[in-house]
C-alpha atoms as a PDB file:
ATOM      1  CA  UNK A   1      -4.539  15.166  18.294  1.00  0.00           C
ATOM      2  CA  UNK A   2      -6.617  12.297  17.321  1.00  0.00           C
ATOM      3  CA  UNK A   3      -4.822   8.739  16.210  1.00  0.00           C
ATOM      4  CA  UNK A   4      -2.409   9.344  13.444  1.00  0.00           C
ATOM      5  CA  UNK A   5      -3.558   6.431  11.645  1.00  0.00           C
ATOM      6  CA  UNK A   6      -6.794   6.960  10.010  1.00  0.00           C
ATOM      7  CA  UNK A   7      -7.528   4.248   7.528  1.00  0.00           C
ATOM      8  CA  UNK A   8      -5.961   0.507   6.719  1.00  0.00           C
ATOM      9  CA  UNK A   9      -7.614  -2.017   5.355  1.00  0.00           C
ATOM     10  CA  UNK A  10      -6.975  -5.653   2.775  1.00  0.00           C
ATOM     11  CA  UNK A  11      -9.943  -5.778   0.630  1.00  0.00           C
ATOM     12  CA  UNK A  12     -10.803  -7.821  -1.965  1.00  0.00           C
ATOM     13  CA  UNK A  13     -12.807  -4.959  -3.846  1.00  0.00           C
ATOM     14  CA  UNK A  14     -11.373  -2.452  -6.127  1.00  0.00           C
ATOM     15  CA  UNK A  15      -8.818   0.674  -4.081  1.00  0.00           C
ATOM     16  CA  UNK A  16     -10.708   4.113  -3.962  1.00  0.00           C
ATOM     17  CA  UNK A  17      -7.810   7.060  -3.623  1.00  0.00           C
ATOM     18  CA  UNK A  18     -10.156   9.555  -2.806  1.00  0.00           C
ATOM     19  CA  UNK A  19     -11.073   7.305   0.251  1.00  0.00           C
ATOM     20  CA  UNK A  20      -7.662   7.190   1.325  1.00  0.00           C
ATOM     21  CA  UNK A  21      -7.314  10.896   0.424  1.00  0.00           C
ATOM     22  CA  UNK A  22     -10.595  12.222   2.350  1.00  0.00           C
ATOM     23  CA  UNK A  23      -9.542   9.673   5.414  1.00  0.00           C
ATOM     24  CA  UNK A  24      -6.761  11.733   6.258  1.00  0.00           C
ATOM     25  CA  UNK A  25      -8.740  15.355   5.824  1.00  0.00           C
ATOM     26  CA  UNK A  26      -6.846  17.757   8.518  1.00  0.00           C
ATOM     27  CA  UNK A  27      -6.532  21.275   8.509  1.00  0.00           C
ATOM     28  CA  UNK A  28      -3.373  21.252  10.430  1.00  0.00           C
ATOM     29  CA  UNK A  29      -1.566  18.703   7.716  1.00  0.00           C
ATOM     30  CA  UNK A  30       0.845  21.279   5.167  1.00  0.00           C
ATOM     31  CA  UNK A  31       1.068  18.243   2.956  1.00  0.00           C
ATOM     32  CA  UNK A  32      -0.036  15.077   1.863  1.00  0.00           C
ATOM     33  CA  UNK A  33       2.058  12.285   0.176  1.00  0.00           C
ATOM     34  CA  UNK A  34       0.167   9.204  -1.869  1.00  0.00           C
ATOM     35  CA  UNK A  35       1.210   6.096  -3.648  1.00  0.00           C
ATOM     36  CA  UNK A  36      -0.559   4.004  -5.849  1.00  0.00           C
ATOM     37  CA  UNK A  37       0.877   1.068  -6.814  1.00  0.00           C
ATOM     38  CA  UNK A  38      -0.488  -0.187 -10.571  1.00  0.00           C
ATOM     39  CA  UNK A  39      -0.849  -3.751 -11.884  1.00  0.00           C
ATOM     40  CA  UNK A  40       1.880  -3.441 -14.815  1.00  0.00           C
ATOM     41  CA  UNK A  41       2.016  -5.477 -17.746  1.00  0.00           C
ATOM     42  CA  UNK A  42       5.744  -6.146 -17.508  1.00  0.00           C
ATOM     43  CA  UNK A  43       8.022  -7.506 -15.095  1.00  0.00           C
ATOM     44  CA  UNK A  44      11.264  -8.812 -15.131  1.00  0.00           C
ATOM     45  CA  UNK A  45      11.421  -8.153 -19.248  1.00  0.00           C
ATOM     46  CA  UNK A  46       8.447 -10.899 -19.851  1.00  0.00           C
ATOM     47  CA  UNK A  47       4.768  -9.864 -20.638  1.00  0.00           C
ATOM     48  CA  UNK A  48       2.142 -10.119 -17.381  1.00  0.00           C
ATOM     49  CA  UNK A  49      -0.506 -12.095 -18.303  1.00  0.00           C
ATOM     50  CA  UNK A  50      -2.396 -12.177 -15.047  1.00  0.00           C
ATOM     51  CA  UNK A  51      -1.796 -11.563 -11.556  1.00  0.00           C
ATOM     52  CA  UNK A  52      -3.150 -12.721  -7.557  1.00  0.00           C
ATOM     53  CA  UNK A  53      -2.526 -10.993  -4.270  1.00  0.00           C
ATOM     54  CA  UNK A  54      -2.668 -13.622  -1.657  1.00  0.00           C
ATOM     55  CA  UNK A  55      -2.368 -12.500   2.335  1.00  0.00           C
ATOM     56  CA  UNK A  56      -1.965 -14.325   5.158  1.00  0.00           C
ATOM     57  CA  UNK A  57      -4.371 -14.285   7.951  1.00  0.00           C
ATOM     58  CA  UNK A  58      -2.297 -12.125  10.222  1.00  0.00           C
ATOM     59  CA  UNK A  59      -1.220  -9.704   6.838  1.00  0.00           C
ATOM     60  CA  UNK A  60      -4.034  -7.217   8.098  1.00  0.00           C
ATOM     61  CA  UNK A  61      -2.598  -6.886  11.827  1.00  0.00           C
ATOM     62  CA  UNK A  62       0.946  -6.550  10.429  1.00  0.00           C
ATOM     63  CA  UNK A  63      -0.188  -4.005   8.214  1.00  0.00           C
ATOM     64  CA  UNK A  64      -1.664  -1.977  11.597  1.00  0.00           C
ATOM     65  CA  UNK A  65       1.664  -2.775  13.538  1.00  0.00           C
ATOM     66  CA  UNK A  66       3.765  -0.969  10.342  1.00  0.00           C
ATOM     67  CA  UNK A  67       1.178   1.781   9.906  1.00  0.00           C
ATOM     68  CA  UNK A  68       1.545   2.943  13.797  1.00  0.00           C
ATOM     69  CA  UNK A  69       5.415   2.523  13.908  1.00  0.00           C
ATOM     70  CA  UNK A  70       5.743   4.364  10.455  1.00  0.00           C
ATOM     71  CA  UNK A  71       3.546   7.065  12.260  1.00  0.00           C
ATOM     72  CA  UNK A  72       5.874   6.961  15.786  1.00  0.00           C
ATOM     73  CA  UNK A  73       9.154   7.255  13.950  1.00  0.00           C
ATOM     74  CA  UNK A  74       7.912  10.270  11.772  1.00  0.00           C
ATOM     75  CA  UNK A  75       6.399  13.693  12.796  1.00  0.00           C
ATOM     76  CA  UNK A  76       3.161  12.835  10.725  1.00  0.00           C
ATOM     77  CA  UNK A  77      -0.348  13.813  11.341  1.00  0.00           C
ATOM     78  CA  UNK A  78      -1.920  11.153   9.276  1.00  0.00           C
ATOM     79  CA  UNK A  79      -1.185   7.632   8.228  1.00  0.00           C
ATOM     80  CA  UNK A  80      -3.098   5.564   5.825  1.00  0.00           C
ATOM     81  CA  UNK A  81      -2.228   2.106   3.675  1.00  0.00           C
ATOM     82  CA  UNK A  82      -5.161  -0.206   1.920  1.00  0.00           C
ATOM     83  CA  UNK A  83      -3.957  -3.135   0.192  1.00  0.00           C
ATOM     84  CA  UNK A  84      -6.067  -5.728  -2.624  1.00  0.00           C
ATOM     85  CA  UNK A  85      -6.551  -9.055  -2.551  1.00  0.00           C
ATOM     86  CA  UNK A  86      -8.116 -11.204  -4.846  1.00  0.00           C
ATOM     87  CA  UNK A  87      -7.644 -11.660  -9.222  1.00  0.00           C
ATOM     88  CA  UNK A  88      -6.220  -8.083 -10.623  1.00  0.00           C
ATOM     89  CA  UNK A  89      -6.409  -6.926 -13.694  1.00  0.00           C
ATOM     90  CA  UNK A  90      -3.751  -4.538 -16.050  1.00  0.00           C
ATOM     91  CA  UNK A  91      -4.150  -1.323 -14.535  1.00  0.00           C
ATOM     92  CA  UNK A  92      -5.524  -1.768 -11.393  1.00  0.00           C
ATOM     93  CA  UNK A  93      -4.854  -0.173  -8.108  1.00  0.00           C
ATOM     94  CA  UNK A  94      -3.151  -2.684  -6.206  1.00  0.00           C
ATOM     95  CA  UNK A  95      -1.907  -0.715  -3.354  1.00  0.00           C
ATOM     96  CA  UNK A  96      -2.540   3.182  -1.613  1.00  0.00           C
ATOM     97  CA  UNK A  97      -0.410   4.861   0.721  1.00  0.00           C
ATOM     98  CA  UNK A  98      -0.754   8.312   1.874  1.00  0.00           C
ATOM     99  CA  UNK A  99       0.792  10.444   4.777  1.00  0.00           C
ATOM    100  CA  UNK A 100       0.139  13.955   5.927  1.00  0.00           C
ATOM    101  CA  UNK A 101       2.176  15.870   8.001  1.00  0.00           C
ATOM    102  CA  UNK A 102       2.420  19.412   8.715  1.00  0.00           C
ATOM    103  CA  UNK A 103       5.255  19.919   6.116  1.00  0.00           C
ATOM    104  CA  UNK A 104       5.927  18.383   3.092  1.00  0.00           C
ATOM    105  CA  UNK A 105       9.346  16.862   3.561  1.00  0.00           C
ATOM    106  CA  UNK A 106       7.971  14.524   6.653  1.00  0.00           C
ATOM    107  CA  UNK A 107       4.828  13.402   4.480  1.00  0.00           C
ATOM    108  CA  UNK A 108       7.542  12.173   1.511  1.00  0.00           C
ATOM    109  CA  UNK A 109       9.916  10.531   3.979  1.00  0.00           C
ATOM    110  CA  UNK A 110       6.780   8.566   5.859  1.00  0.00           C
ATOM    111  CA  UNK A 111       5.021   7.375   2.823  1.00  0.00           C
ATOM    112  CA  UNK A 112       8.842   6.343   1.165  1.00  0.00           C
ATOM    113  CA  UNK A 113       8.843   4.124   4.944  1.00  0.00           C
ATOM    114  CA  UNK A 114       5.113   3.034   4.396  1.00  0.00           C
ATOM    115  CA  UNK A 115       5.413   1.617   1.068  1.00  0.00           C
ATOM    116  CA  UNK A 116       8.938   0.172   1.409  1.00  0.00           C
ATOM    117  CA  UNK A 117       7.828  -1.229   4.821  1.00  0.00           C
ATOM    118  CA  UNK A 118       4.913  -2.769   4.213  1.00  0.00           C
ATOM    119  CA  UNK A 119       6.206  -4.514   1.371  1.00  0.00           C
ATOM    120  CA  UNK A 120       8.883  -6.055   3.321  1.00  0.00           C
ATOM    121  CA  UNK A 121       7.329  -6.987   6.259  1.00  0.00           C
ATOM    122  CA  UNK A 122       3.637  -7.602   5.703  1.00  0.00           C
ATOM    123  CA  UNK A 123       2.520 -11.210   4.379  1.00  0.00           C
ATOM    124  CA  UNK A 124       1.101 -10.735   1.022  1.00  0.00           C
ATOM    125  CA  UNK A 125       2.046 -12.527  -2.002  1.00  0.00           C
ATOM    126  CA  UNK A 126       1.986 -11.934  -5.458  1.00  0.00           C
ATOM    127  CA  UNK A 127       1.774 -14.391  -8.184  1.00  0.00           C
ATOM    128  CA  UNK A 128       2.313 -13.726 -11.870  1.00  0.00           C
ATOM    129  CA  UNK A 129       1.587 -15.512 -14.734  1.00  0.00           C
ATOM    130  CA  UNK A 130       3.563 -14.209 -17.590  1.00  0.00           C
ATOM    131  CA  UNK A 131       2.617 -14.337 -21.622  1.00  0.00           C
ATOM    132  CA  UNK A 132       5.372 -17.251 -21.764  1.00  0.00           C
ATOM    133  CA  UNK A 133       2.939 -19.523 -19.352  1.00  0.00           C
ATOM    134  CA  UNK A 134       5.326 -19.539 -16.792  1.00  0.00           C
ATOM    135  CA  UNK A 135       4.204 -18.079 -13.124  1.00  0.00           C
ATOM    136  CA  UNK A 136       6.011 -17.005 -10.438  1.00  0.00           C
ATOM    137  CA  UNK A 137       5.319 -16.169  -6.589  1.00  0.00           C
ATOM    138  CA  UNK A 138       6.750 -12.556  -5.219  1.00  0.00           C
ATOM    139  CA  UNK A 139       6.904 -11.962  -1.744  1.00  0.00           C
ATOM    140  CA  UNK A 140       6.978 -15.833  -0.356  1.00  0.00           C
ATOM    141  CA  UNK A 141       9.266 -16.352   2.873  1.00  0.00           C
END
């Protein structure tokens, strides 16, 4: 089988999910699990005004290191996680997951491990700027 993990990548350019999506193209994979994580208007009950993903230099090597050990503790055929950077806007894709796997229950458990991972380990920050002019940093050690 060829490497389980097909695609990861921190741009600074808008999130394509049929990239993700066509990355992980195998006939052997039963199913195919994606998450998109949206720019929201809301957060903590005050109005998002604006938003900035920040990474550290090392965020896109951590993000390889939690893609391959996602894909060694589950029985996954694919693996695939691309992250934004940069000034986002309401709506915008600021994160894509996706997993594939022969059947569907190991494609839900590895992209519930990919997304929960990599937003606990992997340095990227978030800071908000709410309609009330205050701001606050997510993510920050």
């Amino acid at each position: 089988m060829t490497d389980p993990v097909r695609l990861v990548d921190i741009r600074d350019t808008p999130l394509d999910v049929a990239e993700v999506v066509a990355s992980l193209e195998d006939d052997g994979a039963g199913g195919l699990t994606l998450f998109v994580g949206r720019v929201r208007d809301h957060d903590g009950g005050k109005g998002v005004t604006a938003l900035d993903y920040s990474a550290h230099p090392t965020a896109l090597a951590r993000l390889e290191e939690v893609c391959r050990r996602v894909a060694g503790a589950h029985d996954v055929r694919g693996v695939a996680a691309v992250h934004r950077v940069g000034q986002l806007r309401i709506g915008d894709l600021a994160v894509v997951v996706a997993t594939t796997a022969a059947h569907r229950g190991d494609a839900f458990a590895a992209s519930r491990d990919l997304i929960d991972t990599l937003k606990a380990e992997v340095p990227i920050w978030k800071h908000q700027v709410f309609d009330d002019t205050t701001e606050e940093w997510v993510g920050t050690p």
